[in-house]
PDB file of N, CA and C in Angstrom:
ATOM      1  N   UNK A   1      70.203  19.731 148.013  1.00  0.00           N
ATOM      2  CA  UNK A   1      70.402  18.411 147.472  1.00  0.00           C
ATOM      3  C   UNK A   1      69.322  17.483 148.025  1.00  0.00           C
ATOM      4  N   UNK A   2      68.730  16.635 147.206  1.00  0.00           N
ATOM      5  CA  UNK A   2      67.830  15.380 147.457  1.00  0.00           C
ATOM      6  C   UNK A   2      68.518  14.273 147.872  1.00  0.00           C
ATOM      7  N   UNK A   3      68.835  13.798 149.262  1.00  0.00           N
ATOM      8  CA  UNK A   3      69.594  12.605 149.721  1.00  0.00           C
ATOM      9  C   UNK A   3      68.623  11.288 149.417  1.00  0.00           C
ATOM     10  N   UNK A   4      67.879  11.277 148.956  1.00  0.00           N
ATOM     11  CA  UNK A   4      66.553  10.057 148.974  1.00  0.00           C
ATOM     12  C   UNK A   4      65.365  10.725 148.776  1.00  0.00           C
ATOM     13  N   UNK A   5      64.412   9.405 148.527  1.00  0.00           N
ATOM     14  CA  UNK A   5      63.223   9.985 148.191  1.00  0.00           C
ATOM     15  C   UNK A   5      62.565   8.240 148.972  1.00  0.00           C
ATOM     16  N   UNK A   6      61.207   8.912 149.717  1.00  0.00           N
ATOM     17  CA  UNK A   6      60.796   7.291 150.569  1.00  0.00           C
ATOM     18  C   UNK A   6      59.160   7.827 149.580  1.00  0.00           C
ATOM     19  N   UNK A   7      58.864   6.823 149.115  1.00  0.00           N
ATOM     20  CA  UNK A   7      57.072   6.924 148.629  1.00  0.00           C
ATOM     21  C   UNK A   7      56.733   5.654 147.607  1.00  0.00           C
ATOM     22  N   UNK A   8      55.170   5.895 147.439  1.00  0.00           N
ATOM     23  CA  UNK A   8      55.009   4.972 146.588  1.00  0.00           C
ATOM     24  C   UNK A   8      55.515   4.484 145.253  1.00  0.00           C
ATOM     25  N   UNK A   9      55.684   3.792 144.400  1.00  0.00           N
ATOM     26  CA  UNK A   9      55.707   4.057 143.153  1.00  0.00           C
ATOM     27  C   UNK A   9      54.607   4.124 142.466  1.00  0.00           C
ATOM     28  N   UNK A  10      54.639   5.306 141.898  1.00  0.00           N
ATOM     29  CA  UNK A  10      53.268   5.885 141.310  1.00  0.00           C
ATOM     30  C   UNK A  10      52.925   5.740 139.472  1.00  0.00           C
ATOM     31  N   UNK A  11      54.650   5.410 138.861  1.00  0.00           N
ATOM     32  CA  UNK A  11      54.425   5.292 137.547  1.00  0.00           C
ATOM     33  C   UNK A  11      55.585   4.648 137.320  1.00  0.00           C
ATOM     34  N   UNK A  12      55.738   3.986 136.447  1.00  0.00           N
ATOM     35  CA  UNK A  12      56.678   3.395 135.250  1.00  0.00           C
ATOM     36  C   UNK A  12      57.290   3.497 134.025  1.00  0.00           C
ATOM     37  N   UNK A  13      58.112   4.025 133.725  1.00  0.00           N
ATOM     38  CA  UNK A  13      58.111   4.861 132.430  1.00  0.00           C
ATOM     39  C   UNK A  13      59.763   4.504 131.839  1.00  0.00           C
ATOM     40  N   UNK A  14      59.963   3.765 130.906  1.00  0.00           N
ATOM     41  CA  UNK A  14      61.258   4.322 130.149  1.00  0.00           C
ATOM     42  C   UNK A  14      62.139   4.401 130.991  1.00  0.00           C
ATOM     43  N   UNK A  15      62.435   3.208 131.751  1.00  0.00           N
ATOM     44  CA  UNK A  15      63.722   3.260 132.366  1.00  0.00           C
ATOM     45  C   UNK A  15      63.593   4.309 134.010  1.00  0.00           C
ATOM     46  N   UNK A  16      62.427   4.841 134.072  1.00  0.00           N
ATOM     47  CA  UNK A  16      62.181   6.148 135.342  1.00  0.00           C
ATOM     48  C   UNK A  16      61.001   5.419 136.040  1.00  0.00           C
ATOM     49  N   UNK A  17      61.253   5.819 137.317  1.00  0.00           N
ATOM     50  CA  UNK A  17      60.159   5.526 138.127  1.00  0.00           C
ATOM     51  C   UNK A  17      59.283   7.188 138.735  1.00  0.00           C
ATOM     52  N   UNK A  18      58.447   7.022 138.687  1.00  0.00           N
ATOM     53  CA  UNK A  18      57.774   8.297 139.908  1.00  0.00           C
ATOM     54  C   UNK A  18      56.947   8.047 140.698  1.00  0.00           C
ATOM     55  N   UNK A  19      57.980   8.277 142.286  1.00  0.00           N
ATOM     56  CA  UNK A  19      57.758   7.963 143.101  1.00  0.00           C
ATOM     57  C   UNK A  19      57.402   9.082 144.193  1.00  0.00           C
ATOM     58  N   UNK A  20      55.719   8.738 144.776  1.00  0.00           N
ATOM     59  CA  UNK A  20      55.386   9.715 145.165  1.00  0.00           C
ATOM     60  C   UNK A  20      55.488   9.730 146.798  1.00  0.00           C
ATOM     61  N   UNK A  21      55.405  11.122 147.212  1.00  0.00           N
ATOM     62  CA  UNK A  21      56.171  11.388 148.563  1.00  0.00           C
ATOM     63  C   UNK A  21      55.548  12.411 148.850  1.00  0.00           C
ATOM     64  N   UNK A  22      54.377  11.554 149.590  1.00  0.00           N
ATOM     65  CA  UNK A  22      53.167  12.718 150.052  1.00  0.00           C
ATOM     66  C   UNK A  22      52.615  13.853 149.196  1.00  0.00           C
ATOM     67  N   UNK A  23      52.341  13.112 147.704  1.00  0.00           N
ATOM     68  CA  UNK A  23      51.455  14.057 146.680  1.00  0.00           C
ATOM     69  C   UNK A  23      52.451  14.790 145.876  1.00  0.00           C
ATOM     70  N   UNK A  24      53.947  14.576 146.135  1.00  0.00           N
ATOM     71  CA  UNK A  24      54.766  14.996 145.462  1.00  0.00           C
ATOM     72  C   UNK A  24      55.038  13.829 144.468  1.00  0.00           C
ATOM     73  N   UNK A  25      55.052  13.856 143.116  1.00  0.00           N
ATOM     74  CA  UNK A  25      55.946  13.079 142.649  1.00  0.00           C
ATOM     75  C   UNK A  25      57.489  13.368 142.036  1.00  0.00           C
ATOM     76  N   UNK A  26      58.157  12.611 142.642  1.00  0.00           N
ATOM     77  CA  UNK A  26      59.717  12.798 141.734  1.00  0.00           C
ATOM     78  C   UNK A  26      60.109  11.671 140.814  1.00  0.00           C
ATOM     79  N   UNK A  27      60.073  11.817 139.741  1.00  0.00           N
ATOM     80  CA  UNK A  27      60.970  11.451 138.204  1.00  0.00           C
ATOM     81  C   UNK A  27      62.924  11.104 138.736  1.00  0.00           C
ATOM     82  N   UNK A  28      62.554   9.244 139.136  1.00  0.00           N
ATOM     83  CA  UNK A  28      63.854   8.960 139.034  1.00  0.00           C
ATOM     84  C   UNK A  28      64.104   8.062 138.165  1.00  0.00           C
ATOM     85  N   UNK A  29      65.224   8.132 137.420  1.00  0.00           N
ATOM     86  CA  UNK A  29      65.994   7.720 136.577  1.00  0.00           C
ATOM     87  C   UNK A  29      67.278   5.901 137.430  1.00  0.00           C
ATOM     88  N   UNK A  30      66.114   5.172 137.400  1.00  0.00           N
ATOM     89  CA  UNK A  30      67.320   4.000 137.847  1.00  0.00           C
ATOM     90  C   UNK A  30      67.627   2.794 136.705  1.00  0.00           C
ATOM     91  N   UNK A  31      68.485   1.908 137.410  1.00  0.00           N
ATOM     92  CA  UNK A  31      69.236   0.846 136.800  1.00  0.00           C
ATOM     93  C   UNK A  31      68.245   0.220 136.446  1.00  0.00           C
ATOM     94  N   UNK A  32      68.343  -0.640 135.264  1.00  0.00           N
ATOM     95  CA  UNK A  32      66.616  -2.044 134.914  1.00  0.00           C
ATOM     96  C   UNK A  32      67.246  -2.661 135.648  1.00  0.00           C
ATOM     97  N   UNK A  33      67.794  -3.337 137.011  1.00  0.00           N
ATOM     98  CA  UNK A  33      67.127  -4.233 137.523  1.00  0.00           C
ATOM     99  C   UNK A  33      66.822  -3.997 138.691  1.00  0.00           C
ATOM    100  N   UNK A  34      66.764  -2.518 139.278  1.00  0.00           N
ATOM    101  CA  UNK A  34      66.032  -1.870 140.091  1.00  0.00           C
ATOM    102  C   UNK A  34      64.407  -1.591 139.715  1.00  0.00           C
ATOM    103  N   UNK A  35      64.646  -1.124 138.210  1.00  0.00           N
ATOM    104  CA  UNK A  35      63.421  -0.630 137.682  1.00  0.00           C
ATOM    105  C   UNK A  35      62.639  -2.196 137.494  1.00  0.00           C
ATOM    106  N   UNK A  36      63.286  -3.128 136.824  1.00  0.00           N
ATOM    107  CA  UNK A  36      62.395  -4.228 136.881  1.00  0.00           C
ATOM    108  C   UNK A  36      61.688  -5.217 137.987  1.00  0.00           C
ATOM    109  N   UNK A  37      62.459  -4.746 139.409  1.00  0.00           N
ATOM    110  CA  UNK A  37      62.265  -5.125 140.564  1.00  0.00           C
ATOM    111  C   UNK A  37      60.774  -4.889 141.393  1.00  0.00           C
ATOM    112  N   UNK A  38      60.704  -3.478 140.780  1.00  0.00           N
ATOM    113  CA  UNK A  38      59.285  -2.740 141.699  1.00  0.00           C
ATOM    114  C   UNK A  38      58.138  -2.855 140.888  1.00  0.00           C
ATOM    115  N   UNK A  39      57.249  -3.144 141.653  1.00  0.00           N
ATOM    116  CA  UNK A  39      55.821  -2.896 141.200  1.00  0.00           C
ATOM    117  C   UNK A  39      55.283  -1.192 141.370  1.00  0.00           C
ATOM    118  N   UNK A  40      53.843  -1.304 141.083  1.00  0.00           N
ATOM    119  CA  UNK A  40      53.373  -0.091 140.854  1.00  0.00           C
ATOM    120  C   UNK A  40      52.575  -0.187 142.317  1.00  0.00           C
ATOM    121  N   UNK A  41      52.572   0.935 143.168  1.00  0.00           N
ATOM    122  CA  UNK A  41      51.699   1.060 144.814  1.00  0.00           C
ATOM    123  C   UNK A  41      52.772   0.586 146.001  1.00  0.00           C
ATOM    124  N   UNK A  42      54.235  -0.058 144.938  1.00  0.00           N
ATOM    125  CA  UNK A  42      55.315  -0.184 146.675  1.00  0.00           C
ATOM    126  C   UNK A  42      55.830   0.231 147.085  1.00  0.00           C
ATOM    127  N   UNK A  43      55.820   1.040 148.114  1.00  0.00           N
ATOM    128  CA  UNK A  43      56.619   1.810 149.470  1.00  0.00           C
ATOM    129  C   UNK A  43      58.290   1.437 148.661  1.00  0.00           C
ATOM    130  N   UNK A  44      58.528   2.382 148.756  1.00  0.00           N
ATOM    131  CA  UNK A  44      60.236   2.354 147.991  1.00  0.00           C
ATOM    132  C   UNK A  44      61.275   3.185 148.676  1.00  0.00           C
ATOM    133  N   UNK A  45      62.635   3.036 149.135  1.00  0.00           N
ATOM    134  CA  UNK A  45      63.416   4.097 149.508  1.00  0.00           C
ATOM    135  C   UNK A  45      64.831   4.205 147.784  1.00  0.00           C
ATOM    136  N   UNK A  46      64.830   5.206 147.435  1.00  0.00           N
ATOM    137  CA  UNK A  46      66.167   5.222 146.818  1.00  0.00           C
ATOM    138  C   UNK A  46      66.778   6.083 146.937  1.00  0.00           C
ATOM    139  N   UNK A  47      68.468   5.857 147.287  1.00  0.00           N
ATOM    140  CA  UNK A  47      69.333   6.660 147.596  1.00  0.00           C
ATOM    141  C   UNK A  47      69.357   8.385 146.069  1.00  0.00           C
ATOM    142  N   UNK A  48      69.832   9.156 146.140  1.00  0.00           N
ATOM    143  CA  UNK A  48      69.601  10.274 144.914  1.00  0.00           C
ATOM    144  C   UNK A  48      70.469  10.704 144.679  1.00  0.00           C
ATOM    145  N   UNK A  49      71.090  10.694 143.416  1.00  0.00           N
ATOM    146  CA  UNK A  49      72.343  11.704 142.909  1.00  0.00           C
ATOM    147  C   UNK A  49      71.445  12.880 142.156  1.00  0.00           C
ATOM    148  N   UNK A  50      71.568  13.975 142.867  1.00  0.00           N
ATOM    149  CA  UNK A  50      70.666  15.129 141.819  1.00  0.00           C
ATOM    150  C   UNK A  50      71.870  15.759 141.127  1.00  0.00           C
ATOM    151  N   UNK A  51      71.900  15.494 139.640  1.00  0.00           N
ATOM    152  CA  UNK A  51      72.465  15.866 138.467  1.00  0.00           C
ATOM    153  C   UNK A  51      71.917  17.637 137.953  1.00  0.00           C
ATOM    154  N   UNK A  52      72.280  18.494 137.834  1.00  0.00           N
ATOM    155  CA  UNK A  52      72.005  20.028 137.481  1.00  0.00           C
ATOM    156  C   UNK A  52      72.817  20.243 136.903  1.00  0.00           C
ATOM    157  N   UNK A  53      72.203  20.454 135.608  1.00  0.00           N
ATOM    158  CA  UNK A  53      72.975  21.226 134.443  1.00  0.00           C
ATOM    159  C   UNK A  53      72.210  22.492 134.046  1.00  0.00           C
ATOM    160  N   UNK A  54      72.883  22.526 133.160  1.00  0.00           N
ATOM    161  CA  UNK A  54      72.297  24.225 132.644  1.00  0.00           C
ATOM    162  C   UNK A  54      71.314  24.414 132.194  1.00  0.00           C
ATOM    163  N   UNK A  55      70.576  23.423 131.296  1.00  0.00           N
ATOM    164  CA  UNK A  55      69.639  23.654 130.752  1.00  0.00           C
ATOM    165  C   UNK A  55      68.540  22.422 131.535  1.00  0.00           C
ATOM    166  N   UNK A  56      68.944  21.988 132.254  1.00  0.00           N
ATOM    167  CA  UNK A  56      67.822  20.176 133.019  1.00  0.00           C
ATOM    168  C   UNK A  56      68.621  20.154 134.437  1.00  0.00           C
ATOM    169  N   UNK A  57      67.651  19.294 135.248  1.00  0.00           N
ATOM    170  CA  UNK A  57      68.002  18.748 136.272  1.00  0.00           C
ATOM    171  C   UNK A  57      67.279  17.206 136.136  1.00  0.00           C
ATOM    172  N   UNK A  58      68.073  16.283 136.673  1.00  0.00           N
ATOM    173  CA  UNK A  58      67.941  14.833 136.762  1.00  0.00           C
ATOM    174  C   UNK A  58      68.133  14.139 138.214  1.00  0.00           C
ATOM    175  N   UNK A  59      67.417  13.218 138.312  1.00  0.00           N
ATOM    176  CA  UNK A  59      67.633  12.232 139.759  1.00  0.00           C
ATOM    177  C   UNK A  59      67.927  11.364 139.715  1.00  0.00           C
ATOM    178  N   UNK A  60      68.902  10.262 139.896  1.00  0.00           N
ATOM    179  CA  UNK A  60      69.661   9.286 139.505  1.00  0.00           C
ATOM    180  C   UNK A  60      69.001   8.593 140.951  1.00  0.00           C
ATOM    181  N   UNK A  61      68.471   7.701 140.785  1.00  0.00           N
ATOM    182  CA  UNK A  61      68.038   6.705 142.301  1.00  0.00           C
ATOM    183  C   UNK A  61      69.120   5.354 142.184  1.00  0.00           C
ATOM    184  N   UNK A  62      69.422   4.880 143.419  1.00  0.00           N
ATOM    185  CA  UNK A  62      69.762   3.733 144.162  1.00  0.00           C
ATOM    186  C   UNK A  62      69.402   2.949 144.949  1.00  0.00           C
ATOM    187  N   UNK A  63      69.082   1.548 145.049  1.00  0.00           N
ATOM    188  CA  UNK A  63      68.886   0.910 145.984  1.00  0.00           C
ATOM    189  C   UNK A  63      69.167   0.727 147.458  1.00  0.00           C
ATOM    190  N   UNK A  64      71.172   1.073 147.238  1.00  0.00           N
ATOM    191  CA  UNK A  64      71.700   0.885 148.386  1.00  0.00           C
ATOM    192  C   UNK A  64      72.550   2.167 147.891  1.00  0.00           C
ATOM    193  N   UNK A  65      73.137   2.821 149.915  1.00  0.00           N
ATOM    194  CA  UNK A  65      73.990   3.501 149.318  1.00  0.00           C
ATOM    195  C   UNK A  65      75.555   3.679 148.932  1.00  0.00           C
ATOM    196  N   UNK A  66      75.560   2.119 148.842  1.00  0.00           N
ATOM    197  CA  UNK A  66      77.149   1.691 148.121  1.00  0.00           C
ATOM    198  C   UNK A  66      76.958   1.931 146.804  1.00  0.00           C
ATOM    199  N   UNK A  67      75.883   1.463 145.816  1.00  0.00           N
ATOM    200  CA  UNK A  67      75.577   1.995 144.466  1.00  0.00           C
ATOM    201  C   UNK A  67      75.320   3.404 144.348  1.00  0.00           C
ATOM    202  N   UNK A  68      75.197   4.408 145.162  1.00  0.00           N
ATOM    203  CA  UNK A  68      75.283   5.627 144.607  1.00  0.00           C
ATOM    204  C   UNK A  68      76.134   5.880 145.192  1.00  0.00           C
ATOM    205  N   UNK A  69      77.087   5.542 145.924  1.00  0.00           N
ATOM    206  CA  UNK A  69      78.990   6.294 146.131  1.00  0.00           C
ATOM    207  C   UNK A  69      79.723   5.405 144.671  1.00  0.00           C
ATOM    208  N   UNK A  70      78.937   4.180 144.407  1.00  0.00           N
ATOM    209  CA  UNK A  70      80.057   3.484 143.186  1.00  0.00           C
ATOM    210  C   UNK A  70      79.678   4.821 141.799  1.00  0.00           C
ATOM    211  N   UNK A  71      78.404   4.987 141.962  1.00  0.00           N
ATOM    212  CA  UNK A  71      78.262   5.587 140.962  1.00  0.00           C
ATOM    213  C   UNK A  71      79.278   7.204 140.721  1.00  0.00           C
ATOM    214  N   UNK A  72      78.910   8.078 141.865  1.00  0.00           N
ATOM    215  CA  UNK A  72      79.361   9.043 142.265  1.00  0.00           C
ATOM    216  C   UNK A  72      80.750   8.805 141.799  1.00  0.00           C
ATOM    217  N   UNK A  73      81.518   7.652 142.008  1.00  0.00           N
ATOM    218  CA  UNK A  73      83.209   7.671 142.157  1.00  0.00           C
ATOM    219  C   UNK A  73      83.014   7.950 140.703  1.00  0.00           C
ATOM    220  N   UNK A  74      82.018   6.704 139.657  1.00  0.00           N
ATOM    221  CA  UNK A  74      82.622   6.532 138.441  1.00  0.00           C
ATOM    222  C   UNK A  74      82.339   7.710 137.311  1.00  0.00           C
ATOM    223  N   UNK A  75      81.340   8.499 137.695  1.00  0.00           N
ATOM    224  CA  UNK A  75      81.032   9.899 137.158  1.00  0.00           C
ATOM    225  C   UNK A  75      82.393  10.942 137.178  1.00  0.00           C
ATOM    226  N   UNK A  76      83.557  10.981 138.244  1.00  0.00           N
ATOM    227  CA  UNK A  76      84.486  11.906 138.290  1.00  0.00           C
ATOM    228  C   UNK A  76      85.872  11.464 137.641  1.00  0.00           C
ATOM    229  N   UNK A  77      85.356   9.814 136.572  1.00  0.00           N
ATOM    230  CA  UNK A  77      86.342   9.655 135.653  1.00  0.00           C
ATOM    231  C   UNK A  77      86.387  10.400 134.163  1.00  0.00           C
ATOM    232  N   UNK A  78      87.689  10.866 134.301  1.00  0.00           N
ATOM    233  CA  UNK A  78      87.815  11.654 132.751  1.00  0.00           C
ATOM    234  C   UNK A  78      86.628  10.738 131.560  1.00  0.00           C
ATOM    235  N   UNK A  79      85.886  11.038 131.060  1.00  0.00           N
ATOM    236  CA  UNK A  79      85.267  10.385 129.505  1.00  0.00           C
ATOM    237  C   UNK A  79      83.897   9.911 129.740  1.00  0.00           C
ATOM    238  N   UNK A  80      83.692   9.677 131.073  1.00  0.00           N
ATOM    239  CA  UNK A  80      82.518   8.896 131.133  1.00  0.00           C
ATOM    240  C   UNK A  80      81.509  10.349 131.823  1.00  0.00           C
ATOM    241  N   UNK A  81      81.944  11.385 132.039  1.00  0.00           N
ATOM    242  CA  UNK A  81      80.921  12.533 132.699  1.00  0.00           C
ATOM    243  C   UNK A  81      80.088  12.906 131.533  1.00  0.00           C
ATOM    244  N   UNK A  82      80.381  12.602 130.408  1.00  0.00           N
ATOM    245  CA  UNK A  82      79.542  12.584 129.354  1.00  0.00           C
ATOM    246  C   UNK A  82      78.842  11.493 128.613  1.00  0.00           C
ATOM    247  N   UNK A  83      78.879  10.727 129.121  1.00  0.00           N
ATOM    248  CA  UNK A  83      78.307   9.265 128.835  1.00  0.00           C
ATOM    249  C   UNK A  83      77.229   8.624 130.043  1.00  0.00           C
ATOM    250  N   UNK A  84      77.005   9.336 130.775  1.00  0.00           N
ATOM    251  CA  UNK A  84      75.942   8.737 132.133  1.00  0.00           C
ATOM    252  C   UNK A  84      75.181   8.021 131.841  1.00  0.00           C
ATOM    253  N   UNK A  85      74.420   8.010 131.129  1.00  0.00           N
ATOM    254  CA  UNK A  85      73.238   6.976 130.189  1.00  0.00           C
ATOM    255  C   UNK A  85      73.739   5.872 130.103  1.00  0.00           C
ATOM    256  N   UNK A  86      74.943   6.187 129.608  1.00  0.00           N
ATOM    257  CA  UNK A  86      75.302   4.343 129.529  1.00  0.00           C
ATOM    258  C   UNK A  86      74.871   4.167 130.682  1.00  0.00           C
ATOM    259  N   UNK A  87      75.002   4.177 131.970  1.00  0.00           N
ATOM    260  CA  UNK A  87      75.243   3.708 132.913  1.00  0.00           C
ATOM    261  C   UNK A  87      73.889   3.080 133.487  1.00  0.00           C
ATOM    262  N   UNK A  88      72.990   3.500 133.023  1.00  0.00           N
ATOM    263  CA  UNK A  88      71.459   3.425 133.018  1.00  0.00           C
ATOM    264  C   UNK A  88      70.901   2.428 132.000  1.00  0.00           C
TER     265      UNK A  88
END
């Protein structure tokens, strides 16, 4: 499991940031007003829900890590484990 990811932000994309971590980049998927918050070259920490399914894997980033336990809780409600996007 990916508990965080600390690096630059290296790109901007569609709601995803990639944020690089010593020449690695990782493809996270956060909230717009996280995503609208950061510039491109700033030192960033976000908390990580790594999502694995069968056919993809996804990284859900957080600011703090009260927003990724709120998130975590609201993913293990009946109806919405298929709706995550909204949440994004």
């Amino acid at each position: 499991m990916i508990a965080h990811v600390f690096g630059k932000v290296a790109e901007k994309f569609n709601g995803s940031l990639v944020i690089d971590v010593h020449g690695v980049g990782y493809e996270v998927s956060v909230a717009t007003n996280d995503f609208d918050a950061v510039i491109l070259d700033q030192e960033v920490k976000f908390y990580t829900y790594h999502h694995v399914r069968e056919q993809s894997e996804e990284l859900f980033g957080f600011s703090s890590l009260a927003a990724k336990k709120l998130f975590e809780m609201l993913i293990t409600v009946q109806g919405l484990a298929r709706r995550r996007r909204w949440l994004f």
